[in-house]
Protein backbone atom coordinates (compact mmCIF):
# COMPACT_ATOMS: atom_id res chain seq x y z
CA UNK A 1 -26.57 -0.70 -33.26
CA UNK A 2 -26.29 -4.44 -33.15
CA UNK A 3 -22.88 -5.74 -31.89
CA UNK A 4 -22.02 -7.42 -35.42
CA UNK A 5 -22.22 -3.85 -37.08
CA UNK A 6 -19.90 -2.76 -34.34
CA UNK A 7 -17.14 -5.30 -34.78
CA UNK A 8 -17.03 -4.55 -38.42
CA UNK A 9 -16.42 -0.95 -37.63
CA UNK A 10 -13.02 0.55 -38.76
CA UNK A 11 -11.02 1.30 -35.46
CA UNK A 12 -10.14 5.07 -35.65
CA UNK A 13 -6.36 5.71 -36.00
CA UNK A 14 -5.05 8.88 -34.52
CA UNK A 15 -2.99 11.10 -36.77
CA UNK A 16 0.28 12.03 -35.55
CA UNK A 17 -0.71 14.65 -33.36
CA UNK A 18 -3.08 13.02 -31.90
CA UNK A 19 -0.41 10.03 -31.25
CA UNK A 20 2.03 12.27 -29.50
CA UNK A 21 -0.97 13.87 -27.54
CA UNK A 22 -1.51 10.36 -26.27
CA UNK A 23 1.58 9.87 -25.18
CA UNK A 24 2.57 12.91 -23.56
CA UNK A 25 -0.76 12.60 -21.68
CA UNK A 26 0.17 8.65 -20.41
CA UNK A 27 3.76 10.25 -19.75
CA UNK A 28 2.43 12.74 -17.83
CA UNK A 29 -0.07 10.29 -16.02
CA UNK A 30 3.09 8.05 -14.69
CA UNK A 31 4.28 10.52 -11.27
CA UNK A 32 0.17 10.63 -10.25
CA UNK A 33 0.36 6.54 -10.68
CA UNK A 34 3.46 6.32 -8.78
CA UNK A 35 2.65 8.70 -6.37
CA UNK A 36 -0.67 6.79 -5.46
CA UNK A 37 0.83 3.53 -5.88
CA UNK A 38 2.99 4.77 -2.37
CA UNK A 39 0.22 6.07 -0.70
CA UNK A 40 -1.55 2.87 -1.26
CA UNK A 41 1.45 1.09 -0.40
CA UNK A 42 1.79 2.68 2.80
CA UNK A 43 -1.85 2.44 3.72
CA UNK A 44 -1.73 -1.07 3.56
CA UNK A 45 1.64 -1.49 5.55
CA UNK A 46 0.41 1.28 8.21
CA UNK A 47 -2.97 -1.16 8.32
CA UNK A 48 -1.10 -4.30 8.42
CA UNK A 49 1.33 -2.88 11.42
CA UNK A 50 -1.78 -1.26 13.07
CA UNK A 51 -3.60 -4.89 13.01
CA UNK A 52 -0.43 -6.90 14.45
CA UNK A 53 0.61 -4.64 17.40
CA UNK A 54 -3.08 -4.63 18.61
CA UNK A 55 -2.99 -8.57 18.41
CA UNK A 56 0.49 -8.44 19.89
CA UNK A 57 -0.36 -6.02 22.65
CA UNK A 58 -3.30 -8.20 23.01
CA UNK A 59 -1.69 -11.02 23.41
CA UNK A 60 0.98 -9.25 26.16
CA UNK A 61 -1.74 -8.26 28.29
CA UNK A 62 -3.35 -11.96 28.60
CA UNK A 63 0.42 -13.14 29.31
CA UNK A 64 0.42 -10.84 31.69
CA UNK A 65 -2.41 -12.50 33.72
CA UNK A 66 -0.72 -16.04 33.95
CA UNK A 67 2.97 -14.99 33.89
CA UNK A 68 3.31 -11.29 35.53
CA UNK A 69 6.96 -11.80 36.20
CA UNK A 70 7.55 -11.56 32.10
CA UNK A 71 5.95 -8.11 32.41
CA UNK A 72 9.17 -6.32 31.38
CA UNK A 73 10.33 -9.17 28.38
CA UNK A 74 6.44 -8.90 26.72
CA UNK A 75 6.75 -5.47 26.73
CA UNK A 76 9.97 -5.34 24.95
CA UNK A 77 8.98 -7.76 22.56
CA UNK A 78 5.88 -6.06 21.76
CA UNK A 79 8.15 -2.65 21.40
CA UNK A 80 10.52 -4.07 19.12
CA UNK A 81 7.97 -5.41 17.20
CA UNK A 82 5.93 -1.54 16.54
CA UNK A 83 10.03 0.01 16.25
CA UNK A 84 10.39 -2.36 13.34
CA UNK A 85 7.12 -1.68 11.68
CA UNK A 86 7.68 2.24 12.12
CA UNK A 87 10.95 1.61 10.69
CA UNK A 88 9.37 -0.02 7.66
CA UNK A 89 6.79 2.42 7.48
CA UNK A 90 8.94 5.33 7.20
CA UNK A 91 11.33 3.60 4.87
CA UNK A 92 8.62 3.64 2.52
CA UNK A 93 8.59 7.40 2.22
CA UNK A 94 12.57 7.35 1.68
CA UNK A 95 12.25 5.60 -1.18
C-alpha cells in the first residue's frame, strides 16, 4: 500500500473498553518503569564510582612513588572518597 493511501486512512478509535484497557495497562506499566529506571540509575552511579576510585587509587599509588611520606593522607583521601560514593550508592536504594 502506497504511503498516500495510508495517511488517508481513518485512525482507529478504541471504544470505551478498550480505552480503560489502555490505561489500566500504562498504569500498570509505571512500578516496572520506575523500578528499572533505579536499577539503571544505580548502574550508572555504581559505574561512575567504580571508574573514579580506580583513577583515584591510581593516582595514590604514583604519589606514592615521589612522596611516600603522604602514604597515610592519600590513603585517607582515596577512602573518603569510595565511603562517599557507597554512601550515595546505597542512598539510592532508600529512596
Amino acid at each position: 500500500m502506497p504511503t498516500s493511501e495510508l495517511a488517508r486512512m481513518p485512525k482507529l478509535a478504541l471504544s470505551g473498553g478498550g480505552r480503560r484497557l489502555d490505561a489500566t495497562l500504562r498504569r500498570d506499566q509505571v512500578p516496572g518503569q520506575r523500578a528499572a529506571a533505579a536499577i539503571e540509575s544505580a548502574a550508572l552511579a555504581t559505574h561512575v564510582a567504580l571508574s573514579h576510585t580506580a583513577m583515584l587509587s591510581g593516582a595514590e599509588g604514583r604519589a606514592l612513588q615521589y612522596a611516600p611520606l603522604g602514604d597515610a593522607r592519600y590513603k585517607a583521601i582515596v577512602d573518603t572518597f569510595a565511603g562517599v560514593c557507597c554512601e550515595k550508592i546505597a542512598a539510592l536504594g532508600r529512596q
